[in-house]
PDB file of N, CA and C in Angstrom:
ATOM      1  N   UNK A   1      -0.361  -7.972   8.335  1.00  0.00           N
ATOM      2  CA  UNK A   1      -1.257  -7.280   7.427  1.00  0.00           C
ATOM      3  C   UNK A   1      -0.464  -6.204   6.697  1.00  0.00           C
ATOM      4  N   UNK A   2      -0.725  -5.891   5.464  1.00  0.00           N
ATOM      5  CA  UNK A   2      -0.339  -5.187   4.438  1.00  0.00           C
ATOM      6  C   UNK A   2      -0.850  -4.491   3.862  1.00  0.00           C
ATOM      7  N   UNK A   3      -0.559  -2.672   3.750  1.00  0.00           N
ATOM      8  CA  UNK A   3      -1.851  -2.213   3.390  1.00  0.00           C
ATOM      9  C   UNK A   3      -0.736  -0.960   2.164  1.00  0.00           C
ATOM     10  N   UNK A   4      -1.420  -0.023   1.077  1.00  0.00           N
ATOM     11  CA  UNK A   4      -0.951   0.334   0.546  1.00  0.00           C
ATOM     12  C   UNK A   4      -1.003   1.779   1.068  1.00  0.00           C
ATOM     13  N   UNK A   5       0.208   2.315   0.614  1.00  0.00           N
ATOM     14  CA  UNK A   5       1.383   3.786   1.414  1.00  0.00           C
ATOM     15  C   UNK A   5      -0.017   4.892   0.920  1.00  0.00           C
ATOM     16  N   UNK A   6      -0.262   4.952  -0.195  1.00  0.00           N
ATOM     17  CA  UNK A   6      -1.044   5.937  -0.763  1.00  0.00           C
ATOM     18  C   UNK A   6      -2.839   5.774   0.176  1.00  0.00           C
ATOM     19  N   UNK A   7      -3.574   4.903  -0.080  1.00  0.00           N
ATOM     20  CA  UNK A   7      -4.991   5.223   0.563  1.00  0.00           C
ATOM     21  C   UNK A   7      -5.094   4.159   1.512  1.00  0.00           C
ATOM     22  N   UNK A   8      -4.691   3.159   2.321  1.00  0.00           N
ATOM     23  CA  UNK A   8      -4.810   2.705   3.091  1.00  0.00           C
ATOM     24  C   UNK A   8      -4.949   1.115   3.309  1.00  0.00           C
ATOM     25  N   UNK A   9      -5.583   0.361   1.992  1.00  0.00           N
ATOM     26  CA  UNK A   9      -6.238  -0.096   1.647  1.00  0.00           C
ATOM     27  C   UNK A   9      -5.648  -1.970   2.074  1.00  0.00           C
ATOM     28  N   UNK A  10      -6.127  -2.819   1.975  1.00  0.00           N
ATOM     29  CA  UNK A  10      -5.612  -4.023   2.742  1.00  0.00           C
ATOM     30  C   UNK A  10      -5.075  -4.398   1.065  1.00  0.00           C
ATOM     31  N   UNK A  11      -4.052  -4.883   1.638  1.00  0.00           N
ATOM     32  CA  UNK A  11      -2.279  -5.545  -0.224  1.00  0.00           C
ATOM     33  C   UNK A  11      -2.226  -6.902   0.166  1.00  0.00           C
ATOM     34  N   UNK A  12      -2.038  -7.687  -0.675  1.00  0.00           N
ATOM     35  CA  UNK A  12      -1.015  -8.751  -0.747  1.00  0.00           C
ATOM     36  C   UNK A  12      -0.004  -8.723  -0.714  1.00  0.00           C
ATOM     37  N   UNK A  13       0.877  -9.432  -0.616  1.00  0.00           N
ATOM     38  CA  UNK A  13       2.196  -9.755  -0.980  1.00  0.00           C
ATOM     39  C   UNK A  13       2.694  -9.571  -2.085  1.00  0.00           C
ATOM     40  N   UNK A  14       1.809 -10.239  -2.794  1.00  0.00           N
ATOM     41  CA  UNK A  14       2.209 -11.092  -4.033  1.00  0.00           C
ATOM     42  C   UNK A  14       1.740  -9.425  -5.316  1.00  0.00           C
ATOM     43  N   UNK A  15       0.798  -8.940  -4.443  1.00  0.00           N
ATOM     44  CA  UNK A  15       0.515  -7.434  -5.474  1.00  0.00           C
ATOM     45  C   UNK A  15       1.500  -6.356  -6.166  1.00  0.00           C
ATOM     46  N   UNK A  16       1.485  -6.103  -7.203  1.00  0.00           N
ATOM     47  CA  UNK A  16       2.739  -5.170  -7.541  1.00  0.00           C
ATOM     48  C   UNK A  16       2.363  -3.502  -7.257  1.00  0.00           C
ATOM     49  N   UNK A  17       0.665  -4.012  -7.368  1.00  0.00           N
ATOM     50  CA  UNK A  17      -0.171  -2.325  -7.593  1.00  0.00           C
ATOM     51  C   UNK A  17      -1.267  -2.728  -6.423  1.00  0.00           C
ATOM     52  N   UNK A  18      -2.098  -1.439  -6.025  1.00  0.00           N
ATOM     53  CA  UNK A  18      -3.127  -1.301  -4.673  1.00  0.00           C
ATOM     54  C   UNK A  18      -4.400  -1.769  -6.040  1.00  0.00           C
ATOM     55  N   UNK A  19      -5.258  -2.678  -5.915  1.00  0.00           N
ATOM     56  CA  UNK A  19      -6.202  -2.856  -6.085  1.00  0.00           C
ATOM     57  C   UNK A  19      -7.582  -1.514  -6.183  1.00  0.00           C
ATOM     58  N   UNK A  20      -7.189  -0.767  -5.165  1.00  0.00           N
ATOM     59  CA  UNK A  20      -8.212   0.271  -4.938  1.00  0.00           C
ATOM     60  C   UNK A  20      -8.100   1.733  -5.645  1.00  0.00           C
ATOM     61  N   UNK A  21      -6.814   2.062  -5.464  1.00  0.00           N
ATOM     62  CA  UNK A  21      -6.459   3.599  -6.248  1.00  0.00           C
ATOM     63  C   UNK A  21      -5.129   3.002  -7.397  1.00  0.00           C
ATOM     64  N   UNK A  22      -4.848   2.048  -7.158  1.00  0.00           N
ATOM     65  CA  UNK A  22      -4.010   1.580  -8.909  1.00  0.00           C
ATOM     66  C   UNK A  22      -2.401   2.359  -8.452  1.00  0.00           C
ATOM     67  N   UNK A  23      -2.620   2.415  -6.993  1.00  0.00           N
ATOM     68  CA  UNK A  23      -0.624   3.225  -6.913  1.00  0.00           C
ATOM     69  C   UNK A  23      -0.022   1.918  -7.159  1.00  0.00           C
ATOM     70  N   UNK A  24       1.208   2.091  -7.433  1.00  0.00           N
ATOM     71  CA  UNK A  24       2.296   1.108  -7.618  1.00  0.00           C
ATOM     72  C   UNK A  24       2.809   1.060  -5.564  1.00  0.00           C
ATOM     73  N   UNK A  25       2.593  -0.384  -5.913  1.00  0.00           N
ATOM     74  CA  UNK A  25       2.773  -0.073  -4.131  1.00  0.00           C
ATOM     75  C   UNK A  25       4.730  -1.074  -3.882  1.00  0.00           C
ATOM     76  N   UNK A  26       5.415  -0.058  -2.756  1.00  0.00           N
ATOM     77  CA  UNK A  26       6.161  -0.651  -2.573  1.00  0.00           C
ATOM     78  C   UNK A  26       7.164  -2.063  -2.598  1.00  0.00           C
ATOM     79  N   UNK A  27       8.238  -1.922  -2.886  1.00  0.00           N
ATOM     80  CA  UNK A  27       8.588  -3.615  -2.972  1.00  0.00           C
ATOM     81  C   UNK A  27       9.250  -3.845  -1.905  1.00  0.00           C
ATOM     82  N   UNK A  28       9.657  -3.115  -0.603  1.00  0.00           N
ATOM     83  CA  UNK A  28       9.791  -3.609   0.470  1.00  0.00           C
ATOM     84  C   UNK A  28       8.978  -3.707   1.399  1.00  0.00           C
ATOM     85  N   UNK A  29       8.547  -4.674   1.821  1.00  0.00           N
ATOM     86  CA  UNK A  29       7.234  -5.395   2.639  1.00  0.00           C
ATOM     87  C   UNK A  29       7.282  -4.990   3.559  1.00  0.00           C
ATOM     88  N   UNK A  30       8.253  -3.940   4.237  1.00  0.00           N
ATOM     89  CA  UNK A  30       8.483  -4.157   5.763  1.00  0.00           C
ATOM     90  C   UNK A  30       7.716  -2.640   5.420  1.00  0.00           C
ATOM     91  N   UNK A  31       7.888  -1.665   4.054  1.00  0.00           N
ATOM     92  CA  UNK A  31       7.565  -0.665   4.644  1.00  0.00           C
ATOM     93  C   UNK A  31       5.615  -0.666   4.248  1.00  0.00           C
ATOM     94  N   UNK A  32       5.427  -1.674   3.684  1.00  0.00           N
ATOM     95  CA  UNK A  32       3.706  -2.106   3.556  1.00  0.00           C
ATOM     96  C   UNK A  32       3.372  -2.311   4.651  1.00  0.00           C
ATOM     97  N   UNK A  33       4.073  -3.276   5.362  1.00  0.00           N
ATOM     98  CA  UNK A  33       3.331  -3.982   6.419  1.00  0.00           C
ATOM     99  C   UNK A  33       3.184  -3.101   7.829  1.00  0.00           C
ATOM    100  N   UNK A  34       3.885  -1.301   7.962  1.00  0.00           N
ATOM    101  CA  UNK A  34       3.933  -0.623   8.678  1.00  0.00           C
ATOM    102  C   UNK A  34       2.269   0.317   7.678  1.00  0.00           C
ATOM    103  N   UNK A  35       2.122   0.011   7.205  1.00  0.00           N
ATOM    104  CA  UNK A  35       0.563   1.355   6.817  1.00  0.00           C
ATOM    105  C   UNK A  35       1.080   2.463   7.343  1.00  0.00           C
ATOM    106  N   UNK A  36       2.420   3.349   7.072  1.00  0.00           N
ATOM    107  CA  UNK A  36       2.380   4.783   7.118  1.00  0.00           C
ATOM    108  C   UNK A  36       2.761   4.857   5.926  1.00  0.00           C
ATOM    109  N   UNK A  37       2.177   6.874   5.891  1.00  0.00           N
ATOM    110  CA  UNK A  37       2.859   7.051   5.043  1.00  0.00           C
ATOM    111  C   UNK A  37       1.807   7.689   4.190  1.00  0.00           C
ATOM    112  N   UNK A  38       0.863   7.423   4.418  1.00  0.00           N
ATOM    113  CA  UNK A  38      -0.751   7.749   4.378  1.00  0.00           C
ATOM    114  C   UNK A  38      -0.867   9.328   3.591  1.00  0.00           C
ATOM    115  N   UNK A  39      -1.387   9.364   2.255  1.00  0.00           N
ATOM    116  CA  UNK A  39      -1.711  10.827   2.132  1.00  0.00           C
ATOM    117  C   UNK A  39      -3.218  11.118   2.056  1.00  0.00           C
ATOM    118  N   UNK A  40      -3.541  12.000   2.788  1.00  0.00           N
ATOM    119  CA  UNK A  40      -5.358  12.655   2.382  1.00  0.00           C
ATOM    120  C   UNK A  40      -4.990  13.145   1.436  1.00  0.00           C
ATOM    121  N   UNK A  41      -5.939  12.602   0.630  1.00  0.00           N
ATOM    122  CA  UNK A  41      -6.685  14.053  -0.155  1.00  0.00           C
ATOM    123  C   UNK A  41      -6.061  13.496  -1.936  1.00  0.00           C
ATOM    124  N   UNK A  42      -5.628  12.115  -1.570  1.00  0.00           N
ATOM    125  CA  UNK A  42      -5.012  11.664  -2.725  1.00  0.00           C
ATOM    126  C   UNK A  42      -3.698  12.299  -3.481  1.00  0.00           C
TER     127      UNK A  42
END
């Protein structure tokens, strides 16, 4: 499972951006597929 660094949110693979808050999400998978990294408060 793959989730994005900024709000949490469940990613694809294949995604360049988080569906939910529009961050540009990582291009190494290993550090998606760990969900840290997490900020409150946006």
């Amino acid at each position: 499972m793959m989730y994005c660094p900024r709000c949490g949110s469940k990613t694809k693979a294949e995604e360049s951006y988080c569906v939910i808050c529009g961050a540009q999400l990582p291009k190494d998978i290993d550090e998606r597929a760990q969900g840290q990294g997490l900020t409150v408060g946006g």
